[in-house]
N, C-alpha and C. Protein backbone atom coordinates (compact mmCIF):
# COMPACT_ATOMS: atom_id res chain seq x y z
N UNK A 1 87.14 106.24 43.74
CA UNK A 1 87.66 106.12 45.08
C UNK A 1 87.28 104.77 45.66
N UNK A 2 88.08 104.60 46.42
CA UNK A 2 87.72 103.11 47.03
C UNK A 2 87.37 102.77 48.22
N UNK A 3 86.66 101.67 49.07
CA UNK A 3 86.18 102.05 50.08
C UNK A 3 86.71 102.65 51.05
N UNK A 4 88.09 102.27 51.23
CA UNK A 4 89.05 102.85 52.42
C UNK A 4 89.16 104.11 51.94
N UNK A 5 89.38 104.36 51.12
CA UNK A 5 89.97 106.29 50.49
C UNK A 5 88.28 107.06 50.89
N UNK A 6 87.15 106.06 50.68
CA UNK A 6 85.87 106.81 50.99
C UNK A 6 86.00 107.02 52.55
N UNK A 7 86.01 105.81 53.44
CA UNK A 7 86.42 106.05 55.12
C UNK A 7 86.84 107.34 55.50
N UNK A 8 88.06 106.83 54.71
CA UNK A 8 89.10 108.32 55.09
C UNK A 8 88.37 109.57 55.19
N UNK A 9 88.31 110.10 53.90
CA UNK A 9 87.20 111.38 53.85
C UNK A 9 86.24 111.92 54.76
N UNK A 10 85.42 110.44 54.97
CA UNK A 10 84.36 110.80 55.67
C UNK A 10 84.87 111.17 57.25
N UNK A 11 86.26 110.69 57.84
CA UNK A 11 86.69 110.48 59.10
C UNK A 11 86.81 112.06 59.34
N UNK A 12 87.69 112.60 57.72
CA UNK A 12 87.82 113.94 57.77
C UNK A 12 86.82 114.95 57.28
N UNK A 13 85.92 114.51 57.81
CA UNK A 13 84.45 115.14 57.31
C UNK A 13 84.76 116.03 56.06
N UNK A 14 85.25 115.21 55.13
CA UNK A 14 85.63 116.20 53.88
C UNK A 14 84.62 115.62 52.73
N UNK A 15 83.61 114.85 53.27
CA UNK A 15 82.59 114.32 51.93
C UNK A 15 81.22 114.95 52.10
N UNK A 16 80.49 115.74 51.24
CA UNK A 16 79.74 117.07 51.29
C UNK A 16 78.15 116.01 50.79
N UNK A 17 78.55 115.28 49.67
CA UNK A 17 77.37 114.77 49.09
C UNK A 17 77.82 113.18 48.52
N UNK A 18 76.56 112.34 49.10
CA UNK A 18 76.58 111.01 48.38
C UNK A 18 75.41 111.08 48.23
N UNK A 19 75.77 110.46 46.73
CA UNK A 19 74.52 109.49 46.22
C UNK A 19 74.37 108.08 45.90
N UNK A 20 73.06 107.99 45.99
CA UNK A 20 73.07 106.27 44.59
C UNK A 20 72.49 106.63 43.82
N UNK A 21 73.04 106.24 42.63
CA UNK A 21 72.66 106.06 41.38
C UNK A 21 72.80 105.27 40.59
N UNK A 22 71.31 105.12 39.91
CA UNK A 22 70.41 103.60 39.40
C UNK A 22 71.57 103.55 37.60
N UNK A 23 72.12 102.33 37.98
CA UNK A 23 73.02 102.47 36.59
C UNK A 23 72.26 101.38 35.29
N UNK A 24 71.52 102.19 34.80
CA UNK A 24 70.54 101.11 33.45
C UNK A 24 71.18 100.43 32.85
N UNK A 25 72.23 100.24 32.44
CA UNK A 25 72.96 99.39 31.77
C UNK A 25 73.30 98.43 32.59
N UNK A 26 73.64 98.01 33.98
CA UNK A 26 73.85 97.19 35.12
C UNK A 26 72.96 96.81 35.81
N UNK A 27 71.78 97.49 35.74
CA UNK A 27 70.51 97.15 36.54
C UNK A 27 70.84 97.30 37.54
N UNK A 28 71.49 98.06 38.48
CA UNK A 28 72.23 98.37 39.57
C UNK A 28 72.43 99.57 39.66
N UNK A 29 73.15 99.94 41.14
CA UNK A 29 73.27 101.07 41.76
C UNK A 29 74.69 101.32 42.45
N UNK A 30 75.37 102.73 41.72
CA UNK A 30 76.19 103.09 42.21
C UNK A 30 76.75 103.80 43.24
N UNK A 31 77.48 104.13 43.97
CA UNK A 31 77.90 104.70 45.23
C UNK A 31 78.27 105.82 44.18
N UNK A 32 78.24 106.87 44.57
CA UNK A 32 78.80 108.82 44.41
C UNK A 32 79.06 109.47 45.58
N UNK A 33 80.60 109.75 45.55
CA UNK A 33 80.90 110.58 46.60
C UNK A 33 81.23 111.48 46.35
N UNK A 34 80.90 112.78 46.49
CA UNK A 34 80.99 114.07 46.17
C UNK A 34 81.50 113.79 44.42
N UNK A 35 80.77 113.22 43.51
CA UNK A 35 80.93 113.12 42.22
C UNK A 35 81.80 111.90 41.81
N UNK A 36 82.32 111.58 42.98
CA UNK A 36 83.33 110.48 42.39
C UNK A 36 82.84 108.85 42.98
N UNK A 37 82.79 108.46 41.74
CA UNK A 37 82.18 106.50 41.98
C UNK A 37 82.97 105.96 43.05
N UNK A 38 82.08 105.30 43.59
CA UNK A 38 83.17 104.32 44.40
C UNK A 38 83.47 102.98 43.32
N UNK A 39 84.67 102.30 43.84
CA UNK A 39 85.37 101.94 43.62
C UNK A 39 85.94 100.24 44.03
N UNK A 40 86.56 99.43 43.46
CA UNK A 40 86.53 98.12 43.72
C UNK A 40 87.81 97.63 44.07
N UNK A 41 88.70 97.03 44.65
CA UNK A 41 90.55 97.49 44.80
C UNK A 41 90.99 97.49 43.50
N UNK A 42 90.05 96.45 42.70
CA UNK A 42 90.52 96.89 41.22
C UNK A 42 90.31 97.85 40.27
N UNK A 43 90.16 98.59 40.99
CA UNK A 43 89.51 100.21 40.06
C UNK A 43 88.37 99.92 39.02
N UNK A 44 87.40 98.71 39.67
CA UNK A 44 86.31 99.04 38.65
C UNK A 44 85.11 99.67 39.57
N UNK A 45 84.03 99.91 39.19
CA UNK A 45 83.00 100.45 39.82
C UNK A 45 82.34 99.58 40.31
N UNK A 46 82.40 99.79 41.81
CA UNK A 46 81.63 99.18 42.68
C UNK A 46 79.92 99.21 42.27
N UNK A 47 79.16 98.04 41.78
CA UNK A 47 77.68 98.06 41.95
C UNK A 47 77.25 96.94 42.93
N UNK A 48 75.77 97.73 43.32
CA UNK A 48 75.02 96.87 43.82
C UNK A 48 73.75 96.38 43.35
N UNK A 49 73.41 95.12 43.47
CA UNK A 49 72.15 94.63 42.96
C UNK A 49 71.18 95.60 43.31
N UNK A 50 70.75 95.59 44.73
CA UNK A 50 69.53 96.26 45.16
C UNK A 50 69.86 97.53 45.50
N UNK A 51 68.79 98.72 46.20
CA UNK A 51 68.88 99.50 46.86
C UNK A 51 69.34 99.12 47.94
N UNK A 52 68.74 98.26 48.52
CA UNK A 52 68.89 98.19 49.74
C UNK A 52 70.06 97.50 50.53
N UNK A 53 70.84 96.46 49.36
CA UNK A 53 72.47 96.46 49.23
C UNK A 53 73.58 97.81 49.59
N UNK A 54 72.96 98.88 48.70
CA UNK A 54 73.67 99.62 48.64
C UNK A 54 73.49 100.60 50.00
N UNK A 55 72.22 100.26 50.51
CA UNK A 55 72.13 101.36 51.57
C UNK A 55 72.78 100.78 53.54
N UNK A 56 72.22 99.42 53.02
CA UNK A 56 73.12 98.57 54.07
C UNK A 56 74.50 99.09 54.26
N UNK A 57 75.01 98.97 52.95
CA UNK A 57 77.05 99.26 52.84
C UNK A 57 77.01 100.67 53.29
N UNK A 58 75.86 101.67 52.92
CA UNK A 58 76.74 102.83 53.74
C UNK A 58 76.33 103.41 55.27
N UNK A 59 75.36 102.26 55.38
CA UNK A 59 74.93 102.69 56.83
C UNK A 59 75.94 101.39 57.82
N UNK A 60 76.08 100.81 56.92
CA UNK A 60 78.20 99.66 57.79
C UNK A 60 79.04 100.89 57.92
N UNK A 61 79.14 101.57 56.40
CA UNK A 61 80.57 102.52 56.83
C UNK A 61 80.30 103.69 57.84
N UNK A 62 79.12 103.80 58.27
CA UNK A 62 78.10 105.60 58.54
C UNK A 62 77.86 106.66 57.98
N UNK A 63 77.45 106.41 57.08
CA UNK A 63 76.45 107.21 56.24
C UNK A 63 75.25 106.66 56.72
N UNK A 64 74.51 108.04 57.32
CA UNK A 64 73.16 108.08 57.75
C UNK A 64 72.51 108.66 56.95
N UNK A 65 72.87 109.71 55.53
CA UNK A 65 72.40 110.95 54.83
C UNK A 65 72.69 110.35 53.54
N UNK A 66 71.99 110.14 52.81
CA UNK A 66 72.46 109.64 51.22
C UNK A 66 71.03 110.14 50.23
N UNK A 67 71.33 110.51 48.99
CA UNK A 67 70.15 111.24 48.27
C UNK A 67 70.26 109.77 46.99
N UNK A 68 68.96 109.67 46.85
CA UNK A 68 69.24 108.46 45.36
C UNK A 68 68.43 109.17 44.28
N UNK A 69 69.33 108.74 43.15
CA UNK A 69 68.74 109.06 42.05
C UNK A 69 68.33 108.47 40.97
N UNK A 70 67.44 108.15 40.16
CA UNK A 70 67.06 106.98 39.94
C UNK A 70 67.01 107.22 38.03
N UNK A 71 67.35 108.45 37.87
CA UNK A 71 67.50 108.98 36.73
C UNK A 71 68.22 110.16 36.47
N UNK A 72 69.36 109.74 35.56
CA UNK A 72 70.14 110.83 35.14
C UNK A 72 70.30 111.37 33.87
N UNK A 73 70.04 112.84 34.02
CA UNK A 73 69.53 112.86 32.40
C UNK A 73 71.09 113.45 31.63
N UNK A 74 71.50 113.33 30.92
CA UNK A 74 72.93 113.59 29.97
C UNK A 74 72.63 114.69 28.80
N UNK A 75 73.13 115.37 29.26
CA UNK A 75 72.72 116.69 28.11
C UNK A 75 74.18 117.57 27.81
């Protein structure tokens, strides 16, 4: 999803859960909105260098509530 399609959602209080999550291969951190990555206009995945990149951008869009995760285990 992309940032505007994320807006949207949130306008329609239809987004339940975001996260960040620490992407090891990028050394970076992704946006999760209710499971789905955010997004770049070019449909790649939006990362951010820091945490605190990423927490800036969602406290711009309003997100006050965000859970991070810093490990995901694949099973």
């Amino acid at each position: 999803m992309t940032e505007r399609e994320l807006k949207l959602l949130m306008d329609a209080n239809a987004i339940k859960r975001i996260q960040l999550h620490y992407a090891v291969m990028s050394q970076g951190y992704m946006v999760v909105a209710d499971g789905n990555l955010l997004e770049t206009a070019k449909r790649e995945t939006r990362e951010f260098t820091t945490l605190d990149a990423a927490a800036k951008f969602l406290f711009k869009i309003g997100v006050a509530d965000f859970a991070v995760k810093l490990k995901v285990h694949l099973n």
